[in-house]
C-alpha atoms as a PDB file:
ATOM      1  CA  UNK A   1       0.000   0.000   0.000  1.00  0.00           C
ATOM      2  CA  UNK A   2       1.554   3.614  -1.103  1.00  0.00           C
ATOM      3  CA  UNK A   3       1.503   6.034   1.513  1.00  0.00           C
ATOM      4  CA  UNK A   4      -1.272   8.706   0.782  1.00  0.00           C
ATOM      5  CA  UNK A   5       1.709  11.660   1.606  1.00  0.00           C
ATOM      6  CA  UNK A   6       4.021  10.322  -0.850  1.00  0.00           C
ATOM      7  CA  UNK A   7       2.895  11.960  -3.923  1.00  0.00           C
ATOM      8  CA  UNK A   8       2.564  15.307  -1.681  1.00  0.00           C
ATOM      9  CA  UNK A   9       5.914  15.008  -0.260  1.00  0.00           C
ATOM     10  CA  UNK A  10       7.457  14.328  -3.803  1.00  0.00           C
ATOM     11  CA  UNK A  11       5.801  17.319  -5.353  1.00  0.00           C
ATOM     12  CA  UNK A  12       7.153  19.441  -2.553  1.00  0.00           C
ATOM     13  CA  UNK A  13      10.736  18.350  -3.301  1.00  0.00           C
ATOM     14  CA  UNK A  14      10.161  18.813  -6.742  1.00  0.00           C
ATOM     15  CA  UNK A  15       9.496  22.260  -6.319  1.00  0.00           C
ATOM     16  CA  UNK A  16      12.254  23.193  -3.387  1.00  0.00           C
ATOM     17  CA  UNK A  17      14.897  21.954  -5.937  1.00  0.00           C
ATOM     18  CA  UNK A  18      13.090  24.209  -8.523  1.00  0.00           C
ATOM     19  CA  UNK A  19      13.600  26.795  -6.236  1.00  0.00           C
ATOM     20  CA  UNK A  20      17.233  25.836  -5.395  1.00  0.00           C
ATOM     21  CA  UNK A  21      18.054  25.463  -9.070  1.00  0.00           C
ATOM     22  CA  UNK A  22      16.658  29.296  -9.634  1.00  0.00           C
ATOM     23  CA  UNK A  23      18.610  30.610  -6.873  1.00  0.00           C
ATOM     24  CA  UNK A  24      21.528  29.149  -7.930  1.00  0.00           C
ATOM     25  CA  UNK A  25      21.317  30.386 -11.075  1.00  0.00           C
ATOM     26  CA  UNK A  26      20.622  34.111 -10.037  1.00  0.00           C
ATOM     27  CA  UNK A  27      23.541  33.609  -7.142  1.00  0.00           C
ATOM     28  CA  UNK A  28      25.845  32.494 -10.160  1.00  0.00           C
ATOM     29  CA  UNK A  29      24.580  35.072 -12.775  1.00  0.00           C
ATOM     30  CA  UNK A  30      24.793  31.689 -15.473  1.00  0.00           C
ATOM     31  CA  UNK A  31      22.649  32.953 -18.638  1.00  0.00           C
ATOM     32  CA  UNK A  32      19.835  31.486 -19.661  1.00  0.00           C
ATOM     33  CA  UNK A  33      20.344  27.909 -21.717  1.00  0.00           C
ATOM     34  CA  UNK A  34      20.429  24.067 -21.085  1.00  0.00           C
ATOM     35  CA  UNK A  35      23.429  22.778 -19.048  1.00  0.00           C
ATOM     36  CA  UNK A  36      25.258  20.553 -20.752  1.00  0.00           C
ATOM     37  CA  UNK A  37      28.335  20.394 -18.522  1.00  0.00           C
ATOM     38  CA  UNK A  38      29.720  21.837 -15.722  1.00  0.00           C
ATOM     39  CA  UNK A  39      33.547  21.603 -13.993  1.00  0.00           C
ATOM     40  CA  UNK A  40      31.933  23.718 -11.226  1.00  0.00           C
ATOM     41  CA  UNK A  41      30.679  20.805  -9.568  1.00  0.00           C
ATOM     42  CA  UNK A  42      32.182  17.305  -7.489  1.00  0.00           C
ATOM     43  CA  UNK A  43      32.275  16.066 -10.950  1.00  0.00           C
ATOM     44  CA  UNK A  44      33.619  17.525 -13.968  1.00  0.00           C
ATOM     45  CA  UNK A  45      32.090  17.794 -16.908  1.00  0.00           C
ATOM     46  CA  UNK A  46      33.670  16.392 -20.102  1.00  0.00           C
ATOM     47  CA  UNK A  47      37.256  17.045 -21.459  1.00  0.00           C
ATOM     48  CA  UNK A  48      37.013  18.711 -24.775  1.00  0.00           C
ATOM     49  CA  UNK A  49      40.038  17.493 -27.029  1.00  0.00           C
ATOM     50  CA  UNK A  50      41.733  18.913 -30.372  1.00  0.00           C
ATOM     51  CA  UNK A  51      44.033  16.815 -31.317  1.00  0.00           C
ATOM     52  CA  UNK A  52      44.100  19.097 -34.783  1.00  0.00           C
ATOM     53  CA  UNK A  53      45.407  21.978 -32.856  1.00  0.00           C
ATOM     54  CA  UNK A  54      47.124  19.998 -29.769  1.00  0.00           C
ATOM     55  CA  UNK A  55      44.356  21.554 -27.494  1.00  0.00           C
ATOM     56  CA  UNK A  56      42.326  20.513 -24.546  1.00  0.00           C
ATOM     57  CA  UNK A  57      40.120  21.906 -21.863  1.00  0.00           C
ATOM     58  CA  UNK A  58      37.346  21.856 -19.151  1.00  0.00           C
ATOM     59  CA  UNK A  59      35.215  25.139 -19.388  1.00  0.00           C
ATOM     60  CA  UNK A  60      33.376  26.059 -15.983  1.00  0.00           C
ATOM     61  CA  UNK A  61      30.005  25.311 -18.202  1.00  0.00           C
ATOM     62  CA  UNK A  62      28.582  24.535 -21.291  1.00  0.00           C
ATOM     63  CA  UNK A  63      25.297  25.826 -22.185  1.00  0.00           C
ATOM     64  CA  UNK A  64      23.075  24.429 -25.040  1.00  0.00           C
ATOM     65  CA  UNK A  65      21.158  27.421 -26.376  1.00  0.00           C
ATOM     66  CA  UNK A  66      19.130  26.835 -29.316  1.00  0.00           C
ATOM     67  CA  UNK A  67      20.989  25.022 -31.417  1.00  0.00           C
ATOM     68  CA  UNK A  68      24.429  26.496 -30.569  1.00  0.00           C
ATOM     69  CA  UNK A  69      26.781  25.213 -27.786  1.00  0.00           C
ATOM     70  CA  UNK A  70      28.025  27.940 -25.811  1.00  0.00           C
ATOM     71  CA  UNK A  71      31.377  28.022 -23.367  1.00  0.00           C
ATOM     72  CA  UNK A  72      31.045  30.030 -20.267  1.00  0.00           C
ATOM     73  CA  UNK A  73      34.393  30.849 -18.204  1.00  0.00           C
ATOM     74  CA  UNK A  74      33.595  32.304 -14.487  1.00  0.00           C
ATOM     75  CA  UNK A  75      36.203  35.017 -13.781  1.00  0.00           C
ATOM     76  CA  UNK A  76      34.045  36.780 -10.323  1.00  0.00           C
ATOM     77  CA  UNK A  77      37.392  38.238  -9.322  1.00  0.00           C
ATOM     78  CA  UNK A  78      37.747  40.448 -12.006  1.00  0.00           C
ATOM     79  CA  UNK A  79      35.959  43.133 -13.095  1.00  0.00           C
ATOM     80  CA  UNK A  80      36.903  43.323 -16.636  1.00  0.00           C
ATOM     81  CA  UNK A  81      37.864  40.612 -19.366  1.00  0.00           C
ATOM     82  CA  UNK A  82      41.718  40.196 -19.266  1.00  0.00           C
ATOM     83  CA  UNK A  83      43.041  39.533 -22.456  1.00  0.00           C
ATOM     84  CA  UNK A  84      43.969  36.035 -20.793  1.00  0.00           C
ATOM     85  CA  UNK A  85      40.658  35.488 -20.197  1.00  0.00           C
ATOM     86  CA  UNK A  86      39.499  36.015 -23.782  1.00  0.00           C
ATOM     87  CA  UNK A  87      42.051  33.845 -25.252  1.00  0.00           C
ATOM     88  CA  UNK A  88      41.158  30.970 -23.007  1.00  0.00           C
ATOM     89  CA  UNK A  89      37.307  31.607 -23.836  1.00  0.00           C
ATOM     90  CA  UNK A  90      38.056  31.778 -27.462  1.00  0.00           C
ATOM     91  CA  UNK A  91      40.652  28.592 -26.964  1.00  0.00           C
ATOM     92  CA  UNK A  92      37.075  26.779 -25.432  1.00  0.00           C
ATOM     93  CA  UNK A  93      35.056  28.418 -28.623  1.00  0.00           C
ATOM     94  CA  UNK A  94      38.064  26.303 -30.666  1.00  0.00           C
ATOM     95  CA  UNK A  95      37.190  23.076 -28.757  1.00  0.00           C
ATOM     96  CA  UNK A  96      33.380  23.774 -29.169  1.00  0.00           C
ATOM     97  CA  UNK A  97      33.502  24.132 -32.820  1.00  0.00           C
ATOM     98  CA  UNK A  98      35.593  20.526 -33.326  1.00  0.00           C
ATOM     99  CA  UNK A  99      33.044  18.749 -30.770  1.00  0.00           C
ATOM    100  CA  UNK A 100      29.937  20.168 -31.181  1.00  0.00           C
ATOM    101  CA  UNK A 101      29.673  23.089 -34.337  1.00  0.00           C
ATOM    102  CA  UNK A 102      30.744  26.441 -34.262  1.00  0.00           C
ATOM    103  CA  UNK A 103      29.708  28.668 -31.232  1.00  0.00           C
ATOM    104  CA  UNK A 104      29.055  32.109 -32.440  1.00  0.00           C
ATOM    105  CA  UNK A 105      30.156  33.654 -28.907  1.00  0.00           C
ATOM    106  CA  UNK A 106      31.526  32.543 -25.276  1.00  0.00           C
ATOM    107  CA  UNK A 107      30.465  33.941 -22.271  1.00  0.00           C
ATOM    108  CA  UNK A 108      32.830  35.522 -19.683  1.00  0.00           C
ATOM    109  CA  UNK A 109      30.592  35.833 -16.207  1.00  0.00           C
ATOM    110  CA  UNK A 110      32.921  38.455 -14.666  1.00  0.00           C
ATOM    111  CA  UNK A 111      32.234  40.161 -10.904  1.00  0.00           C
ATOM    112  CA  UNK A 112      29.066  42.340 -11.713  1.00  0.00           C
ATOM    113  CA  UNK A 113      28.097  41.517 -15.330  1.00  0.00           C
ATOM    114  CA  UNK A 114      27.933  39.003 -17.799  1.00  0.00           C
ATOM    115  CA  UNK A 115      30.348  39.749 -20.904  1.00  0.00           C
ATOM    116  CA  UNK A 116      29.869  38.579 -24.490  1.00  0.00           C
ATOM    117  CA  UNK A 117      32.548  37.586 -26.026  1.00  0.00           C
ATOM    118  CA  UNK A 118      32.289  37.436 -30.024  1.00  0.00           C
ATOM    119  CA  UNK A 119      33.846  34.482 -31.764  1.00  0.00           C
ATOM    120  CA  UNK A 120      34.549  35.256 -34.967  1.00  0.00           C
ATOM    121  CA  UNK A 121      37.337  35.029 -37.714  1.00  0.00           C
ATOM    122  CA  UNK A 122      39.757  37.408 -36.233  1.00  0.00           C
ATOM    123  CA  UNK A 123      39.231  35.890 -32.415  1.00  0.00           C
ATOM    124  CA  UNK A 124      40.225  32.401 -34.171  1.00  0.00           C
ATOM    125  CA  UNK A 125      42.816  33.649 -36.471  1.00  0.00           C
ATOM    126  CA  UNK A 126      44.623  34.938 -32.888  1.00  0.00           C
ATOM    127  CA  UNK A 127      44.230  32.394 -31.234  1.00  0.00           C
ATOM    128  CA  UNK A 128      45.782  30.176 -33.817  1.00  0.00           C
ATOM    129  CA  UNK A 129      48.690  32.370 -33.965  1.00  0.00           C
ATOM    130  CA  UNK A 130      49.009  32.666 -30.120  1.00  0.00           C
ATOM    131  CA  UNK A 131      48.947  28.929 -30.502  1.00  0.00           C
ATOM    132  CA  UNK A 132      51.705  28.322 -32.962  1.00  0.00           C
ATOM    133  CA  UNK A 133      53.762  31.030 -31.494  1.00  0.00           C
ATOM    134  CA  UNK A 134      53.727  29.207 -27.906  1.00  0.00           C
ATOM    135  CA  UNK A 135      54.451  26.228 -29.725  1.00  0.00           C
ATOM    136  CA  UNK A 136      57.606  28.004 -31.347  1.00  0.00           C
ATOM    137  CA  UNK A 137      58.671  29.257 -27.616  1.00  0.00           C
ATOM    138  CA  UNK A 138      61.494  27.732 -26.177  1.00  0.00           C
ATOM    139  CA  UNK A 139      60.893  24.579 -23.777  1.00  0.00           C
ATOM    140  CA  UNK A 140      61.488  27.143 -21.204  1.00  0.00           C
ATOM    141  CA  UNK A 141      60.870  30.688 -20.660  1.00  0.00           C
ATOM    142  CA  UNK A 142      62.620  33.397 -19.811  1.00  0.00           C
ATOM    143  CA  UNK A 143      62.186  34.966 -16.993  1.00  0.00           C
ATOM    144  CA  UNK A 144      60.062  38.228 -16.851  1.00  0.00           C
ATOM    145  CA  UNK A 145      60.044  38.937 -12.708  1.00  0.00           C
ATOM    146  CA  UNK A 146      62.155  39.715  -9.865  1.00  0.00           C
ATOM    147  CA  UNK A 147      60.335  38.564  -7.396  1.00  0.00           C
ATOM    148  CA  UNK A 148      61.403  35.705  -5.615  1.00  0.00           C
ATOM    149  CA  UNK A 149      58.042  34.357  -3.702  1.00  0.00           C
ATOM    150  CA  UNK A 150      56.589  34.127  -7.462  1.00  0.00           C
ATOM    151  CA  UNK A 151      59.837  32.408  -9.020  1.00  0.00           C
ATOM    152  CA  UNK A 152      60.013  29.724  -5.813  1.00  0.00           C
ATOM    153  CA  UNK A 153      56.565  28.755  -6.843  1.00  0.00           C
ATOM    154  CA  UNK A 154      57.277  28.652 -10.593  1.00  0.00           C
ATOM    155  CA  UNK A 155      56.560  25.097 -12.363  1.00  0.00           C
ATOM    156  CA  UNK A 156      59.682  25.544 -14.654  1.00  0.00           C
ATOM    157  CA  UNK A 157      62.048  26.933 -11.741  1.00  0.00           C
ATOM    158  CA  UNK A 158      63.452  23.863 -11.362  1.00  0.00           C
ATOM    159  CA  UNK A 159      64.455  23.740 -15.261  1.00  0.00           C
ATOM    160  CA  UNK A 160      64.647  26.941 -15.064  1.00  0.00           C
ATOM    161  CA  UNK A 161      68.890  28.464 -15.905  1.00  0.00           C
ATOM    162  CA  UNK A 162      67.759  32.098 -14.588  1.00  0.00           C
ATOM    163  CA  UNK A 163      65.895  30.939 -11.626  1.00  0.00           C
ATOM    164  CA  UNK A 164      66.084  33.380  -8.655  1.00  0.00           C
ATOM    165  CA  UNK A 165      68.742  32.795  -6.000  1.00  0.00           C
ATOM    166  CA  UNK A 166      66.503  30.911  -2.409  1.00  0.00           C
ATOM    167  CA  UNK A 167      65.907  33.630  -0.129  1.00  0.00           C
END
């Protein structure tokens, strides 16, 4: 015999995770779209891989709007897009467009807005060249700091010929 509360107690749980889900898409200013993937969670969403262009990566979300698949990259630290930031959205654009079609933008969700980022010709062209001129880059870099807290925590310093001397 079902207990007569049951289908009241499931519609009520239905509806607080309704509720959650809204507020934690207002709390997270994510645009409006389908989910497809998130790394913002215990488990991360899928790895997208280039092996064309020797690229991978994990963007905080992927949103299905319409037909398009769009990246989203959370930067709530910073107020406005550093060029960084675009080049890794438009590197995620690049690993849209093998996987799933072209995107025709990425969103950056920065501190207090919501940035469109356009991903066009001369966004992909740049990042193409960014990527074959890292590629070109010596197996090491130079050095571009003289501060030693930053070098001691360096990946490379222990490659590196121009390391800073230990404190």
């Amino acid at each position: 015999m079902v207990n007569p509360l049951l289908p009241a107690a499931l519609l009520a749980a239905g509806l607080a995770l309704l509720l959650l889900a809204g507020w934690f898409r207002r709390r997270s200013r994510l645009p409006a779209g389908r989910i497809l993937a998130s790394d913002a969670g215990p488990r991360p969403g899928p790895l997208l891989v280039s092996p064309r262009h020797r690229l991978h990566g994990r963007p905080d979300y992927l949103l299905r709007r319409g037909r398009q698949v769009i990246p989203v990259e959370l930067k709530p630290a910073q107020d406005a897009p550093y060029p960084s930031a675009l080049l890794q959205l438009a590197a995620y654009c690049l690993l849209v467009e093998e996987r799933y079609g072209r995107p025709s933008h990425g969103l950056l969700v920065l501190r207090d807005r919501v940035e469109t980022v356009p991903y066009d010709d001369v966004r992909r062209a740049e990042l193409l060249a960014t990527l074959a001129a890292m590629r070109a880059a010596p197996a090491v870099p130079h050095r571009s700091h003289g501060q030693p807290a930053r070098c001691r925590a360096c990946a490379f310093a222990p490659l590196c010929a121009e390391a800073l001397a230990a404190d």
